[in-house]
C-alpha atoms as a PDB file:
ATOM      1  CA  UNK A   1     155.002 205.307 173.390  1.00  0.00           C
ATOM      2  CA  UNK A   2     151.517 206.705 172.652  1.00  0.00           C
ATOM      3  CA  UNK A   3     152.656 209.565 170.296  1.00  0.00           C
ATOM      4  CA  UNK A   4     154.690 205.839 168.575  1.00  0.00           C
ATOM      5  CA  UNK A   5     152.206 203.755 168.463  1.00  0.00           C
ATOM      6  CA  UNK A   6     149.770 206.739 166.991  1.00  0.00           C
ATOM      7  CA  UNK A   7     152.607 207.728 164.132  1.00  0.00           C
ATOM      8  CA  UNK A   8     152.369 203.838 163.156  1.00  0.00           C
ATOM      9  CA  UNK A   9     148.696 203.504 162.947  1.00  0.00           C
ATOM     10  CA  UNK A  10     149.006 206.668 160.818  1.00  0.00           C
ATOM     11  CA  UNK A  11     151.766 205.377 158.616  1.00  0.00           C
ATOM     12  CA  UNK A  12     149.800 201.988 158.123  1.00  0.00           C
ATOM     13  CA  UNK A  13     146.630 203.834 156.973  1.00  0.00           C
ATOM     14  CA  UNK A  14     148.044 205.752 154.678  1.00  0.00           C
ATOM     15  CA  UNK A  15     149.587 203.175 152.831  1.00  0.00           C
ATOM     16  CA  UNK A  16     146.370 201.113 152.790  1.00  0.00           C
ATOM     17  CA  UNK A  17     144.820 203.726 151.581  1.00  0.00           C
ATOM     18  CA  UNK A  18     147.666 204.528 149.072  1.00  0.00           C
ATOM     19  CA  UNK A  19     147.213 201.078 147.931  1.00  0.00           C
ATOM     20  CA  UNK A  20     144.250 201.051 147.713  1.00  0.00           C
ATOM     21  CA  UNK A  21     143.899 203.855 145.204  1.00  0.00           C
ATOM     22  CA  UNK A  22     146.550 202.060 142.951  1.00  0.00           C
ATOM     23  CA  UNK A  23     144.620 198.715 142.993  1.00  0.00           C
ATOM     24  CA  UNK A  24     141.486 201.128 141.771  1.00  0.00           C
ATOM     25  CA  UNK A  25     143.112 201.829 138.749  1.00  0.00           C
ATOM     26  CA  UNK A  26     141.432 200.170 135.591  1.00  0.00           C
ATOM     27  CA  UNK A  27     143.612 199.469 132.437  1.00  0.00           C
ATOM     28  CA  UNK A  28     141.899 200.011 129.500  1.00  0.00           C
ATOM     29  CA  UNK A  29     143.344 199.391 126.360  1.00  0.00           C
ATOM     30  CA  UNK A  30     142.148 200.623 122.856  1.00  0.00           C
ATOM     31  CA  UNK A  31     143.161 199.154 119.870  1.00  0.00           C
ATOM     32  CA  UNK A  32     142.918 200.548 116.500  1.00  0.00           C
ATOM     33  CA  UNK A  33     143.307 199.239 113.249  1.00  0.00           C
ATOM     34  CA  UNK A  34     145.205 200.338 110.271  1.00  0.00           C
ATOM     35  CA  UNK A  35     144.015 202.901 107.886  1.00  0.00           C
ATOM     36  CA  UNK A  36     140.945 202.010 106.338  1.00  0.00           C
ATOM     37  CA  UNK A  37     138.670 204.026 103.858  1.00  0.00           C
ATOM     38  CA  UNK A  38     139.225 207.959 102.113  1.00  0.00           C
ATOM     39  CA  UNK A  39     140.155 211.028 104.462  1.00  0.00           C
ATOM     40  CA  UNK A  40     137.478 211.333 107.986  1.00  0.00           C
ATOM     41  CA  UNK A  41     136.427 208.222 107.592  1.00  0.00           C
ATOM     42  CA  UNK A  42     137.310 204.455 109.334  1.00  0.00           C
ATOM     43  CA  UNK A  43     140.106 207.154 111.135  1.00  0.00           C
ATOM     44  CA  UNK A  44     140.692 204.475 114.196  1.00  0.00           C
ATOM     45  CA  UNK A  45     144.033 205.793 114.917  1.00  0.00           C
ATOM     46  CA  UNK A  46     142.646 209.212 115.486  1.00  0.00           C
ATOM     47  CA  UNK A  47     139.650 207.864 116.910  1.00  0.00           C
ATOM     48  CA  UNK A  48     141.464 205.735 119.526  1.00  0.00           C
ATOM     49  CA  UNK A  49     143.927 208.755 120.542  1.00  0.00           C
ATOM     50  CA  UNK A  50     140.316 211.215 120.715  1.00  0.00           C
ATOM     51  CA  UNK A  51     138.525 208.601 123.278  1.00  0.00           C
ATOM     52  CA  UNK A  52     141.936 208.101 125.338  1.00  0.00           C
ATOM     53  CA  UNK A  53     142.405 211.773 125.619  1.00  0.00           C
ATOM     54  CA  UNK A  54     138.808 211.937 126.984  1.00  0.00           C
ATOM     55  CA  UNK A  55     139.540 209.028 129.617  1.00  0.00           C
ATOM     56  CA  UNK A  56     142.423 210.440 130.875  1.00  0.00           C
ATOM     57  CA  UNK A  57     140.197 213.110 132.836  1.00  0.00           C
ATOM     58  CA  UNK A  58     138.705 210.226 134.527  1.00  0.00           C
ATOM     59  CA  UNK A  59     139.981 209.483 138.393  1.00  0.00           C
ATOM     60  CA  UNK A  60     140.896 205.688 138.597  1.00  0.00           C
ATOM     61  CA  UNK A  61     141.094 205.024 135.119  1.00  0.00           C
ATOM     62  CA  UNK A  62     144.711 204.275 132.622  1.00  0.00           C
ATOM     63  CA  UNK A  63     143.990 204.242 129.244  1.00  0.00           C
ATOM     64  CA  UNK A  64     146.462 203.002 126.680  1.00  0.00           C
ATOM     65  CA  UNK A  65     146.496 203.019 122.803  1.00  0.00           C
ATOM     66  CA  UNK A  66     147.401 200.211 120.469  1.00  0.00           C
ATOM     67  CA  UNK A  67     148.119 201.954 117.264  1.00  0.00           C
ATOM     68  CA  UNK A  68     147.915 200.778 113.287  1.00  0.00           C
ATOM     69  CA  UNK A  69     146.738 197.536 113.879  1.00  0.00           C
ATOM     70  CA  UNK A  70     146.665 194.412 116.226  1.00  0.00           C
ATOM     71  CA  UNK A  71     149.531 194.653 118.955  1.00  0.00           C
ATOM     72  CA  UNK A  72     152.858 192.422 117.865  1.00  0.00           C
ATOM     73  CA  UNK A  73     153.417 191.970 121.611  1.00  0.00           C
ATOM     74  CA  UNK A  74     149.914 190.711 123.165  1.00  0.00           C
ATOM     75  CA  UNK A  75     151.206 191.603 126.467  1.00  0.00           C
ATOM     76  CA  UNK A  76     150.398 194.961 126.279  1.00  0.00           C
ATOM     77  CA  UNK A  77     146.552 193.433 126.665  1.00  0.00           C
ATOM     78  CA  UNK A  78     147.982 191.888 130.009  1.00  0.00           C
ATOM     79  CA  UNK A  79     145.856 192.943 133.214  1.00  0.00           C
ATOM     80  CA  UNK A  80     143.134 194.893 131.223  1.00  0.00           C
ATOM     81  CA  UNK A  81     139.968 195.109 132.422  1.00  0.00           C
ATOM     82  CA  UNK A  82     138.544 196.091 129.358  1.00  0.00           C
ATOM     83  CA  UNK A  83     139.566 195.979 125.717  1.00  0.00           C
ATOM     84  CA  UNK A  84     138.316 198.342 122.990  1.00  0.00           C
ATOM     85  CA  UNK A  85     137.987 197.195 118.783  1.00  0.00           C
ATOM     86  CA  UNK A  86     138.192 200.137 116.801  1.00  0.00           C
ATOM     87  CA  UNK A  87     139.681 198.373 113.384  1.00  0.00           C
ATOM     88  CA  UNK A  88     137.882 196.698 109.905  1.00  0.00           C
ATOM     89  CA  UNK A  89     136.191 193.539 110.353  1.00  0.00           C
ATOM     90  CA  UNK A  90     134.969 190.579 108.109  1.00  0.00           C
ATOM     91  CA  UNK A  91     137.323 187.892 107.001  1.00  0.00           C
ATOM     92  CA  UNK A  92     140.150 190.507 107.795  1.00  0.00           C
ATOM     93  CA  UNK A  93     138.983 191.291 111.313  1.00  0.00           C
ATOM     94  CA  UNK A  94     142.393 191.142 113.502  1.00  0.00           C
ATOM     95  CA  UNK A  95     140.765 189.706 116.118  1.00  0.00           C
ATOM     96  CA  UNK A  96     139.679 186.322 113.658  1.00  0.00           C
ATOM     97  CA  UNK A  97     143.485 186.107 112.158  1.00  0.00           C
ATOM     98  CA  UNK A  98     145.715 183.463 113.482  1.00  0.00           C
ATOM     99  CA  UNK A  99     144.519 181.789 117.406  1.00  0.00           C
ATOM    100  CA  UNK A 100     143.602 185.015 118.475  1.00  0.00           C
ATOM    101  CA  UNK A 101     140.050 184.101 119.160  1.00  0.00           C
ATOM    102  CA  UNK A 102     141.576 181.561 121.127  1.00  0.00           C
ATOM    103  CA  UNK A 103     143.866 183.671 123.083  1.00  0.00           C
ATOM    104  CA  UNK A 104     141.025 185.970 123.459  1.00  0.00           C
ATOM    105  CA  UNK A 105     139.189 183.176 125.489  1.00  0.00           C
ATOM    106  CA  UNK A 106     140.539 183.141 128.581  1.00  0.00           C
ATOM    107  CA  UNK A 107     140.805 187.122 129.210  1.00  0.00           C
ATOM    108  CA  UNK A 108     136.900 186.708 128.644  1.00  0.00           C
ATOM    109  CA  UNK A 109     136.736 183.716 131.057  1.00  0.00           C
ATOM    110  CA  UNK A 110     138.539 185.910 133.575  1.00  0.00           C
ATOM    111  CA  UNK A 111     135.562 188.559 133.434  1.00  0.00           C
ATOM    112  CA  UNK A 112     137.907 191.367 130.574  1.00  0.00           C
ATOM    113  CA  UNK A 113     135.405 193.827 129.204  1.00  0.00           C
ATOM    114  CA  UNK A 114     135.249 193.655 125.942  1.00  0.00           C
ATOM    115  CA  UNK A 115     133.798 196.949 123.082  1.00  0.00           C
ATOM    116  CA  UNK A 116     133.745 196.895 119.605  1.00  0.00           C
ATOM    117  CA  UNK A 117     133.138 199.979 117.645  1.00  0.00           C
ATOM    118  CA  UNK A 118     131.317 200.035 114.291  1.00  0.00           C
ATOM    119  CA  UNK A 119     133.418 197.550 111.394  1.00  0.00           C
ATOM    120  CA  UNK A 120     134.894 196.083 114.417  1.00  0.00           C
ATOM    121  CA  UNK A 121     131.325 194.221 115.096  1.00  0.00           C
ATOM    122  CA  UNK A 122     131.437 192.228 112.223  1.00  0.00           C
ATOM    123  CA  UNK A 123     132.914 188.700 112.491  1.00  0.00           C
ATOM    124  CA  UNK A 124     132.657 185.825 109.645  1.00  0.00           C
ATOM    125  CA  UNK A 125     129.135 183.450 110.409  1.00  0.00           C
ATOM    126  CA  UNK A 126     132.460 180.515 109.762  1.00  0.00           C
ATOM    127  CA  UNK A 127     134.442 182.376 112.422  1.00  0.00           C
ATOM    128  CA  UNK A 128     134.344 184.649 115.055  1.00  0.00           C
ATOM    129  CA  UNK A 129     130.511 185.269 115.426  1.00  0.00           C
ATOM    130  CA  UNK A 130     129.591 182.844 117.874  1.00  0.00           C
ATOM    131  CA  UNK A 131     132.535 184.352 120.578  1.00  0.00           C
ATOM    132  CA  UNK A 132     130.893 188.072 119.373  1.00  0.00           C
ATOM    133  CA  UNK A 133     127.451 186.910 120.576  1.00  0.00           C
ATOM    134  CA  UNK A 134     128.859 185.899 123.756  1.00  0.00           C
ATOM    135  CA  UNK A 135     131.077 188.229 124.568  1.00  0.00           C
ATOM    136  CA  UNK A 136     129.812 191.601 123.121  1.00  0.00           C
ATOM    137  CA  UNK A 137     126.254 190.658 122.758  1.00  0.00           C
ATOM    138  CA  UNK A 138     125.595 190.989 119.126  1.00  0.00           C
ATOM    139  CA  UNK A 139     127.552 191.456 115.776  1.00  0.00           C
ATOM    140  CA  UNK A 140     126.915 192.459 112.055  1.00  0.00           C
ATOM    141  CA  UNK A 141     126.359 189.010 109.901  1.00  0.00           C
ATOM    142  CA  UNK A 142     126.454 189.145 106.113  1.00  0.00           C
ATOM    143  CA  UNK A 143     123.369 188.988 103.874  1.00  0.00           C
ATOM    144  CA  UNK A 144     121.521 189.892 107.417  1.00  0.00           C
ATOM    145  CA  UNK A 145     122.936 192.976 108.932  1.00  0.00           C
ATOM    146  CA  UNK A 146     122.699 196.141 106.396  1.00  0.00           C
ATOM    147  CA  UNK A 147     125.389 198.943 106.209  1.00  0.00           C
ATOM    148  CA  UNK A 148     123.826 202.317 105.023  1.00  0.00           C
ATOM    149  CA  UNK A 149     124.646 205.605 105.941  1.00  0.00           C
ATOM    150  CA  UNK A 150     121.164 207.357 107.250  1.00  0.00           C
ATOM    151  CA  UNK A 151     120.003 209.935 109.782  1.00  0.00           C
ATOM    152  CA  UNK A 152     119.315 207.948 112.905  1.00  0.00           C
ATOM    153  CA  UNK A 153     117.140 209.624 115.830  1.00  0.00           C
ATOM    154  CA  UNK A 154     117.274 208.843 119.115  1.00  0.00           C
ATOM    155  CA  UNK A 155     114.349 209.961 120.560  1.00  0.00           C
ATOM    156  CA  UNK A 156     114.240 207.844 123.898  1.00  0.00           C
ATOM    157  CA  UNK A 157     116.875 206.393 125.944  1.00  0.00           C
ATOM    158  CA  UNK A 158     117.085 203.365 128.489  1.00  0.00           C
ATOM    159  CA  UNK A 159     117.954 203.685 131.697  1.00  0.00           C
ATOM    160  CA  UNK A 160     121.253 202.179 132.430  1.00  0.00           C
ATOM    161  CA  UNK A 161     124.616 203.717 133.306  1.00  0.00           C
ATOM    162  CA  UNK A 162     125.980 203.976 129.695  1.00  0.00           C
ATOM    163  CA  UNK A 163     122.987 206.598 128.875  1.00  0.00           C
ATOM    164  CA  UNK A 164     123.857 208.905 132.257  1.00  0.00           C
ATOM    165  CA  UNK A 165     124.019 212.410 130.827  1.00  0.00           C
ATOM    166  CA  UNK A 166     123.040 211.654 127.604  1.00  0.00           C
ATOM    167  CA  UNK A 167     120.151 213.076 125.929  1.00  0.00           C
ATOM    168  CA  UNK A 168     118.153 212.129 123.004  1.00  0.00           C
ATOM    169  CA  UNK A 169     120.201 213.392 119.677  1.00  0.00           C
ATOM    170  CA  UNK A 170     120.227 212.845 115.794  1.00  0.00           C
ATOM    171  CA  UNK A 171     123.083 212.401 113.499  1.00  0.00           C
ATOM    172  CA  UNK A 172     123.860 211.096 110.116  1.00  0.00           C
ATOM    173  CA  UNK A 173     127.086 208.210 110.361  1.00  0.00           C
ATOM    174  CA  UNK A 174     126.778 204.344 108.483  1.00  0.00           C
ATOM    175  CA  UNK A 175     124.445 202.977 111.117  1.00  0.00           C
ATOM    176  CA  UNK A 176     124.955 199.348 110.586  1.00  0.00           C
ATOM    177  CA  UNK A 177     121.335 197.340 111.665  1.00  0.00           C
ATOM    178  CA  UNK A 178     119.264 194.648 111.805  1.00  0.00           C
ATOM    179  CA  UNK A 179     122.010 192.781 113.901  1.00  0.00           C
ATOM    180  CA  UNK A 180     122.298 189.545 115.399  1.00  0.00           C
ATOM    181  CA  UNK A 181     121.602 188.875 118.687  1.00  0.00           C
ATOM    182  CA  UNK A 182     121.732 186.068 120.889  1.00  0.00           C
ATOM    183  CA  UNK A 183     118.204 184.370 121.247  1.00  0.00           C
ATOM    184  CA  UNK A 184     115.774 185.953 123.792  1.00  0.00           C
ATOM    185  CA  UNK A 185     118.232 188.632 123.839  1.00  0.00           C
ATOM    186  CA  UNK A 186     119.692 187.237 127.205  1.00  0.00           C
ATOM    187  CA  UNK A 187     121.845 189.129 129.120  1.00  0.00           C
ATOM    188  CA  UNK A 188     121.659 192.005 125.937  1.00  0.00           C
ATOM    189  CA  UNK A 189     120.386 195.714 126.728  1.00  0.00           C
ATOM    190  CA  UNK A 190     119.580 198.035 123.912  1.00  0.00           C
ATOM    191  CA  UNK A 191     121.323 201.102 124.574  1.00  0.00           C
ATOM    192  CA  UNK A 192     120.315 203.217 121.031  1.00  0.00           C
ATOM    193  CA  UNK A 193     117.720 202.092 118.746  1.00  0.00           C
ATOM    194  CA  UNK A 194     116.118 204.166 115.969  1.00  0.00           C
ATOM    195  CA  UNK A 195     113.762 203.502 113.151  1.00  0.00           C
ATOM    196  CA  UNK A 196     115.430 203.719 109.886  1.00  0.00           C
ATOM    197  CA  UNK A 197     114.500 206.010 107.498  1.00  0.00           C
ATOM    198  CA  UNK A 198     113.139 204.650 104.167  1.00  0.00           C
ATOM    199  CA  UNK A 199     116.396 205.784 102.166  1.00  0.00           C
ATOM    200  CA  UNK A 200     118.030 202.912 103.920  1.00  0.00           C
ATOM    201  CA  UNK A 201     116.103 200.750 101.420  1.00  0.00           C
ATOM    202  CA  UNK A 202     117.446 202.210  98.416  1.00  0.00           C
ATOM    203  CA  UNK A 203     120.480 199.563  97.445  1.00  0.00           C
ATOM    204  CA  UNK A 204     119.875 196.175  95.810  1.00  0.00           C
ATOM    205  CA  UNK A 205     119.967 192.888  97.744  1.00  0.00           C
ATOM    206  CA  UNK A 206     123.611 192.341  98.878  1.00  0.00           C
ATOM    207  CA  UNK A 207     125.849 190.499 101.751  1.00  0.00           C
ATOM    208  CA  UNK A 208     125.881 193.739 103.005  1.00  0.00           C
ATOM    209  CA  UNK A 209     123.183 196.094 101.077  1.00  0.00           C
ATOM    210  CA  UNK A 210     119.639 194.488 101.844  1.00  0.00           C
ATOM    211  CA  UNK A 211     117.648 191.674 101.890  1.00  0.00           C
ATOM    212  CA  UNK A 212     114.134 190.850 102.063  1.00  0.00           C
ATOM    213  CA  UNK A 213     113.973 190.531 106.133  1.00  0.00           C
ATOM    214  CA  UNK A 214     115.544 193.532 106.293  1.00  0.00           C
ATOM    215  CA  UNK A 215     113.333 195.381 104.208  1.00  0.00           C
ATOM    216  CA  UNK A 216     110.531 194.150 105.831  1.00  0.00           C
ATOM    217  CA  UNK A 217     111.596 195.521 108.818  1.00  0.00           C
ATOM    218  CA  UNK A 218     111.827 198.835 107.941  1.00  0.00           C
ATOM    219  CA  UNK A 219     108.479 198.789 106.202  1.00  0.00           C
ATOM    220  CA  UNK A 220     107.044 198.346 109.262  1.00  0.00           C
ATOM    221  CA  UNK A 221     109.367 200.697 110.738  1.00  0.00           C
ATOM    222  CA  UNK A 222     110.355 198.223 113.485  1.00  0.00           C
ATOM    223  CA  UNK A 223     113.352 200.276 115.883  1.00  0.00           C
ATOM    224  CA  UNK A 224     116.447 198.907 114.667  1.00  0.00           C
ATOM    225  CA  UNK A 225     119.281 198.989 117.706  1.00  0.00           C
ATOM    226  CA  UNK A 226     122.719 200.417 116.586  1.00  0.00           C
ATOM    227  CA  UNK A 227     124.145 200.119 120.067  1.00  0.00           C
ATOM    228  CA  UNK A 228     123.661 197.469 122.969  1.00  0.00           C
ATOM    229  CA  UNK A 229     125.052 196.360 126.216  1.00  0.00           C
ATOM    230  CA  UNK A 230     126.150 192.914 127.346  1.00  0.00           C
ATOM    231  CA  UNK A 231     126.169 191.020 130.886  1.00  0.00           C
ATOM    232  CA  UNK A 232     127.572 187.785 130.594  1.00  0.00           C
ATOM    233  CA  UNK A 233     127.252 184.605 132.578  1.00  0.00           C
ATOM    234  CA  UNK A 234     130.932 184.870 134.357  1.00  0.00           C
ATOM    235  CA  UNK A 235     130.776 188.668 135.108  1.00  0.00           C
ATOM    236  CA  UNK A 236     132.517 190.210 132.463  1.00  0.00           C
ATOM    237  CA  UNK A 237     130.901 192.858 129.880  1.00  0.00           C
ATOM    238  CA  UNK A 238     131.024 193.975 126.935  1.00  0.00           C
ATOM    239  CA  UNK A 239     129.162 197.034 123.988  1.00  0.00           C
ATOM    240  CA  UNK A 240     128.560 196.757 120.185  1.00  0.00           C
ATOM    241  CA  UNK A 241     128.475 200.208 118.520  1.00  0.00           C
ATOM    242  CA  UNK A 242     128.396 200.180 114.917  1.00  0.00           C
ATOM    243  CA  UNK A 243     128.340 204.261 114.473  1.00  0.00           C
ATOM    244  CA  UNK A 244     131.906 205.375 113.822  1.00  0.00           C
ATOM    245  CA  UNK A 245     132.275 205.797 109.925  1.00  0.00           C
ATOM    246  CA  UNK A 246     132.698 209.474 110.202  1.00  0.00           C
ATOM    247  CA  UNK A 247     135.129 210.958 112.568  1.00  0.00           C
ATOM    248  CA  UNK A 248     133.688 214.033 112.473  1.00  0.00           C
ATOM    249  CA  UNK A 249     130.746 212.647 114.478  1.00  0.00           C
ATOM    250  CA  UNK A 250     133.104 212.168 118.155  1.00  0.00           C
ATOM    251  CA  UNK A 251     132.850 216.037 118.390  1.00  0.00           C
ATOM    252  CA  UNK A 252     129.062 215.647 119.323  1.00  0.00           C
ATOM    253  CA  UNK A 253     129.008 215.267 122.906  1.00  0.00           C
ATOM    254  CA  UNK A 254     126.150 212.712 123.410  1.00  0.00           C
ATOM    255  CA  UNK A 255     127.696 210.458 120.537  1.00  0.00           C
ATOM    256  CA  UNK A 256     130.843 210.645 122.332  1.00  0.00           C
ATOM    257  CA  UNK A 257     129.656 210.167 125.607  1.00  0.00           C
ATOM    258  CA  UNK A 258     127.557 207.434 124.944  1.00  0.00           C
ATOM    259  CA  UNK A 259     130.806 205.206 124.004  1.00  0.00           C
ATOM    260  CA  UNK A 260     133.001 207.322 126.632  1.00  0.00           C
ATOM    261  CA  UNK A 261     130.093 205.478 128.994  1.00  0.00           C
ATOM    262  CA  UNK A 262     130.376 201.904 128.058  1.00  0.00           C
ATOM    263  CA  UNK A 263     133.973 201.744 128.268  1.00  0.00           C
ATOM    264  CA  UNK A 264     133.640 202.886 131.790  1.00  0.00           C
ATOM    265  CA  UNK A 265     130.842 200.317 132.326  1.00  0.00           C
ATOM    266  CA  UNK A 266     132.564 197.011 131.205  1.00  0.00           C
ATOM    267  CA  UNK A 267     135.930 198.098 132.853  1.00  0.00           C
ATOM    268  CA  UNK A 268     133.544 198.058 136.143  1.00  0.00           C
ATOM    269  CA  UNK A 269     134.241 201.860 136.884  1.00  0.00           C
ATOM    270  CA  UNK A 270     131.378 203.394 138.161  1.00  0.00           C
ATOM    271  CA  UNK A 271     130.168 205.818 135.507  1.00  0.00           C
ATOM    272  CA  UNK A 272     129.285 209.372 137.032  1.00  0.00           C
ATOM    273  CA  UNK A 273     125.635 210.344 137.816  1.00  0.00           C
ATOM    274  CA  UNK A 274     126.252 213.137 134.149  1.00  0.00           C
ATOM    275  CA  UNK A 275     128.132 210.761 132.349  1.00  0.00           C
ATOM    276  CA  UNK A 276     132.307 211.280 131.434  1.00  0.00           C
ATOM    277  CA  UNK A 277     132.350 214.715 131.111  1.00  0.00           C
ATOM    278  CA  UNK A 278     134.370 215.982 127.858  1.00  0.00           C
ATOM    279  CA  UNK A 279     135.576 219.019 125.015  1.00  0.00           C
ATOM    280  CA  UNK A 280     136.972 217.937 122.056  1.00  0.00           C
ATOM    281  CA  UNK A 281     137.415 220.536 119.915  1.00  0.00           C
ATOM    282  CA  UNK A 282     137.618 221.277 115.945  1.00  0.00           C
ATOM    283  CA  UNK A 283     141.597 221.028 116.498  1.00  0.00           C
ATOM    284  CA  UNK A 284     141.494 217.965 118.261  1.00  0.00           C
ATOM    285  CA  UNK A 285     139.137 216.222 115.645  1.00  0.00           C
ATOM    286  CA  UNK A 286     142.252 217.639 113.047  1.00  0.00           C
ATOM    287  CA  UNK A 287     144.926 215.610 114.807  1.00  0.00           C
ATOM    288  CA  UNK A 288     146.680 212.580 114.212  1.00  0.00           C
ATOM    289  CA  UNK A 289     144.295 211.765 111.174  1.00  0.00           C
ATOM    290  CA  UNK A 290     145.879 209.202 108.536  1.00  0.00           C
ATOM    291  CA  UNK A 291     147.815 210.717 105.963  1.00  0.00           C
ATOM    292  CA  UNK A 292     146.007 208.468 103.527  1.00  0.00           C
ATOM    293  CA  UNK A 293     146.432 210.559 100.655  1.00  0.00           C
ATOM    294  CA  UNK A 294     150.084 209.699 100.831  1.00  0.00           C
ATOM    295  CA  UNK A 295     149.679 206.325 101.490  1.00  0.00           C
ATOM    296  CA  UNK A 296     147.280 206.173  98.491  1.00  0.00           C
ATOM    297  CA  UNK A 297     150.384 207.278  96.394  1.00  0.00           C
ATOM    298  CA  UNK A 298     152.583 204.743  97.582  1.00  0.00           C
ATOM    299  CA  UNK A 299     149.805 201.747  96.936  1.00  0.00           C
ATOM    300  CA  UNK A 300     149.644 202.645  93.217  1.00  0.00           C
END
């Protein structure tokens, strides 16, 4: 009866404990956009497949790709803890077409992390941009914001779980800056900031080329910030990153572990003391690129 009653305490704590490691498991779903821009660059399909490839090394974590564009069947978004943009934005921003935003709501109500990765953080000022400021923090606005590709250094680092294992690097991508942010910044961490170099300066006045304020900034070489963190009110999270132009740029580990980091951080998973550990290699920056060359062809 002992030697019975022993067996069943057994059999019950392994399937708690069974259970419990399935209940750990955080969705995360990335969704990329169609193809955008010449070869290596906007590559979000790629891009999407690189970062899930990386996640799948992590313990507790199931990461799924949405591929060439916004998902016909929203359910796949259905018990995600966090949801990753990787597509163009402005007026044509997937996430702004149709009652999306709308349908969006409620995920974010429920506490979904939420990541946008470079065009993805720009919304329309008519549409869009007052849900980005909640729920990621920040976003690129027209005749504001500036796009330029420049060499941004990050000399110093915050300390919060998305910069664990990450040292201070440089590298050359379309650094979008001179965001906006939510008042007082509340609830907003800046995770990279750099100052921009004067070259960024160089185009004439534009929705997205300059403007006086942001001129000014750089003349005074004010620390423009490129990637930031969001806590909001209800619990849920969410990251703005606007590097991402050049594909090329995920095969440098601290670029690519910075982002590997925040998705970890507003799916709740704890991110490890070194950060998601990953290789990518020149082969696996070669694969599953858009064969835009062909598609080119076809549009003409």
């Amino acid at each position: 009866m002992i030697m019975k009653k022993i067996f069943l305490l057994c059999t019950v704590a392994f399937f708690v404990a069974a259970s419990a490691a399935f209940a750990a498991d955080k969705k995360i779903v990335l969704v990329a956009g169609k193809p955008s821009h010449g070869p290596g660059s906007h590559e979000h399909n790629a891009g999407v497949q690189l970062l899930k490839k990386c996640l799948d090394g992590v313990p507790g974590v199931k990461a799924e790709v949405q591929l060439n564009g916004w998902p016909e069947d929203e359910k796949v978004l259905d018990g995600a803890d966090a949801i990753i943009l990787y597509m163009d934005g402005g007026e044509g921003h997937p996430l702004l077409q149709g009652d999306r935003l709308q349908k969006m709501a409620p995920r974010m109500a429920k506490g979904v992390g939420l990541g946008c990765i470079h065009y993805a953080v720009e919304p329309t000022q008519a549409k869009g941009e007052k849900e980005f400021l909640q729920w990621i923090g920040g976003a690129f606005e027209s005749n504001w914001s500036v796009n330029p590709h420049w060499d941004a250094n990050f000399k110093t680092l915050p300390d919060h779980p998305i910069t664990r294992g990450v040292k201070p690097f440089a590298i050359n991508d379309e650094w979008y800056f001179h965001m906006r942010f939510p008042e007082g910044m509340k609830g907003v961490t800046r995770i990279l900031s750099a100052v921009p170099t004067d070259d960024t300066m160089s185009r004439k006045d534009g929705p997205h080329e300059g403007n006086p304020a942001m001129r000014e900034a750089v003349q005074k070489h004010y620390p423009q910030t490129v990637m930031w963190a969001n806590e909001r009110p209800e619990g849920g999270r969410g990251f703005g990153f606007s590097g991402g132009h050049v594909h090329n740029n995920w095969g440098n580990d601290n670029f690519r572990k910075t982002v590997l980091n925040a998705i970890l951080w507003i799916a709740k998973v704890e991110v490890p003391k070194d950060g998601v550990e990953s290789k990518i290699t020149d082969a696996d920056l070669q694969e599953n690129l858009d064969d835009k060359g062909a598609q080119k062809k076809k549009t003409k």
